[in-house]
C-alpha atoms as a PDB file:
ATOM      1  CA  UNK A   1      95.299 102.789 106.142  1.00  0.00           C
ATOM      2  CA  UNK A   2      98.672 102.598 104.212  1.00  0.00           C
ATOM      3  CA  UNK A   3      99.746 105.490 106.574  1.00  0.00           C
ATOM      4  CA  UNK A   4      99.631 103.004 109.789  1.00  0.00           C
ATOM      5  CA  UNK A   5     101.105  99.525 108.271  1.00  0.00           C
ATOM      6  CA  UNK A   6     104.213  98.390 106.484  1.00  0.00           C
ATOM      7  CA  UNK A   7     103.086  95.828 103.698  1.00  0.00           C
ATOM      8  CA  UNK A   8     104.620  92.317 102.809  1.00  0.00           C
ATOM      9  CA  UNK A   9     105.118  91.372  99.275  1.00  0.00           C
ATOM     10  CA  UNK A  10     106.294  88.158  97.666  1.00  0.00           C
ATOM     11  CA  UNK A  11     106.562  87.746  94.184  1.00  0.00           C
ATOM     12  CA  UNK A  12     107.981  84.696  91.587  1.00  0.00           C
ATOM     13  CA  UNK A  13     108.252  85.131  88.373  1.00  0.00           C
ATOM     14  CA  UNK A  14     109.520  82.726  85.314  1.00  0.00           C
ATOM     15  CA  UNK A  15     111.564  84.860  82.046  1.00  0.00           C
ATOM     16  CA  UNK A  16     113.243  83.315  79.278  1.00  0.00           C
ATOM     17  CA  UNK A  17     117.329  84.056  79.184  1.00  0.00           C
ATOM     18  CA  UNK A  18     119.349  84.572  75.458  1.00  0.00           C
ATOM     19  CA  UNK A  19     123.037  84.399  74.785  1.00  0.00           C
ATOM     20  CA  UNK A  20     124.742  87.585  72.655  1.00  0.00           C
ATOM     21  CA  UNK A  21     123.936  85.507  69.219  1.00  0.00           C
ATOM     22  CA  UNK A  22     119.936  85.654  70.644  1.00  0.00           C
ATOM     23  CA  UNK A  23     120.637  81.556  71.208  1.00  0.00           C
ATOM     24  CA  UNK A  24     118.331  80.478  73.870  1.00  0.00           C
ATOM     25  CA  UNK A  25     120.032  79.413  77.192  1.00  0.00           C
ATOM     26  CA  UNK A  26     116.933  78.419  79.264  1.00  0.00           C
ATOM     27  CA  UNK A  27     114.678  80.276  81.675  1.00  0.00           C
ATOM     28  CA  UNK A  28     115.184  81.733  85.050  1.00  0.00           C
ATOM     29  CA  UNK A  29     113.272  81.931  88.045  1.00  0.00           C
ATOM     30  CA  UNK A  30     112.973  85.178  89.683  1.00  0.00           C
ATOM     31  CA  UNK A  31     111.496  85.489  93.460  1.00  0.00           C
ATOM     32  CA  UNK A  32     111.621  88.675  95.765  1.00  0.00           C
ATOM     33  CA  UNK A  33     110.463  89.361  99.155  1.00  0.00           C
ATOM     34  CA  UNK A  34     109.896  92.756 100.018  1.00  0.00           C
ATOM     35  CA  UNK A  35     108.743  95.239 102.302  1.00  0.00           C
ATOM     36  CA  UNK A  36     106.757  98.548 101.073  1.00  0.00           C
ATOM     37  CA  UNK A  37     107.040 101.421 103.280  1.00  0.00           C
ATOM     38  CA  UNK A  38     104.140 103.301 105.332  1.00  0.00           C
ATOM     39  CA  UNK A  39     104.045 106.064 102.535  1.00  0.00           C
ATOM     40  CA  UNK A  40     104.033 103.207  99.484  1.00  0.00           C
ATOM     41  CA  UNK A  41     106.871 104.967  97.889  1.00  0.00           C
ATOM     42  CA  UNK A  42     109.602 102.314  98.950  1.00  0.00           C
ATOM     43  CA  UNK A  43     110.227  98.962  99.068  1.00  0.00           C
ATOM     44  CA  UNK A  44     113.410  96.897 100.478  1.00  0.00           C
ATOM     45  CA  UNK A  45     114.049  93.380 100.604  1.00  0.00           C
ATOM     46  CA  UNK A  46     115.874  90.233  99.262  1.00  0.00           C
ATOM     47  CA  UNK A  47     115.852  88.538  95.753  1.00  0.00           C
ATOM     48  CA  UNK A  48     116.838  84.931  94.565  1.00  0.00           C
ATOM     49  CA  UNK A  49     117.489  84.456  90.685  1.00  0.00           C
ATOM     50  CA  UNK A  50     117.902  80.702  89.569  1.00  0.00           C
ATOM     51  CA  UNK A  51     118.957  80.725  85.999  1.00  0.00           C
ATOM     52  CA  UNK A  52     118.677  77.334  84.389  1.00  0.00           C
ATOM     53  CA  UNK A  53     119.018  75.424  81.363  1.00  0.00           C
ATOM     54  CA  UNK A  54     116.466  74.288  78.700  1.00  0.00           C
ATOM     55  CA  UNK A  55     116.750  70.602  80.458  1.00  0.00           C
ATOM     56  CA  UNK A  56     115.797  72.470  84.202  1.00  0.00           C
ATOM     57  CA  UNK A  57     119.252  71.674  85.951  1.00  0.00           C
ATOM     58  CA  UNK A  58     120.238  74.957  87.390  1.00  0.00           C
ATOM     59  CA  UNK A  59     123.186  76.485  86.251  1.00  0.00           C
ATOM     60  CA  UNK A  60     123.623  79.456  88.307  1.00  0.00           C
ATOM     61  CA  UNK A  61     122.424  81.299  91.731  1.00  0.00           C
ATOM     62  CA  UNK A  62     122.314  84.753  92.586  1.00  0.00           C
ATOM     63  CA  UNK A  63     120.981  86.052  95.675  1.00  0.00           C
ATOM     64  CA  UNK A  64     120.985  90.068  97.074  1.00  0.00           C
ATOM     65  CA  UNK A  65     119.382  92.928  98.476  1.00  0.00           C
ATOM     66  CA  UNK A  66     116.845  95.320  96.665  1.00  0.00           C
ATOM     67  CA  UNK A  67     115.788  98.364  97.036  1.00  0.00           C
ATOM     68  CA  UNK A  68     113.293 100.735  94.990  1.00  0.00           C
ATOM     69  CA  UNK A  69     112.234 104.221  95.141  1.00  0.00           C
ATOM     70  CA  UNK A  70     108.561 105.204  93.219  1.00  0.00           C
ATOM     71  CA  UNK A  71     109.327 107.773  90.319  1.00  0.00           C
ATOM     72  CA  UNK A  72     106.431 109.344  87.869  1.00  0.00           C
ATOM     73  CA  UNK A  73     107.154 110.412  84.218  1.00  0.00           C
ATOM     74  CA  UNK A  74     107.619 114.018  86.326  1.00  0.00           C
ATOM     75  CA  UNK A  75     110.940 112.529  88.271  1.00  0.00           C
ATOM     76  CA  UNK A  76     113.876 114.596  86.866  1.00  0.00           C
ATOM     77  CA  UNK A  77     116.524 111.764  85.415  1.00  0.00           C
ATOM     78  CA  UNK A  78     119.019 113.638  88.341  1.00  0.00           C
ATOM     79  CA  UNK A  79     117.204 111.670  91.058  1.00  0.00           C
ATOM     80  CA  UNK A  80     117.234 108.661  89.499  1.00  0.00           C
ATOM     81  CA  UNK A  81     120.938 108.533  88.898  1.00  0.00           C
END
């Protein structure tokens, strides 16, 4: 039961980045460990974005910490600010 266990999640994912004039800049890789809490309305963990450029050398890193909280179209805009 969800109730009695934490879950593990892993995800990597590919999107295509655009400059201000809409000029593509190349695609980034986006990868995210997580953990969902026992009531599946929570998840923590880490993230890694690799942004590169339309040749595949990498041009940037960014690594950090993310949280989320589940909201339904009955969550008042006050709790999600």
């Amino acid at each position: 039961m969800a109730e009695d266990r934490t879950v593990q999640l892993s995800a990597d994912h590919f999107a295509l980045t655009f400059d201000t004039s809409n000029n593509f800049v190349g695609p980034a890789q986006v990868q995210e460990d997580v953990t969902l809490d026992k009531k599946a309305d929570q998840y923590t963990g880490t993230f890694k974005t690799d942004f590169y450029d339309p040749s595949g050398n990498v041009i940037v890193e960014v690594v950090g910490q993310i949280t989320a909280a589940r909201i339904t179209v009955d969550t008042p805009v006050g709790d999600v600010l």
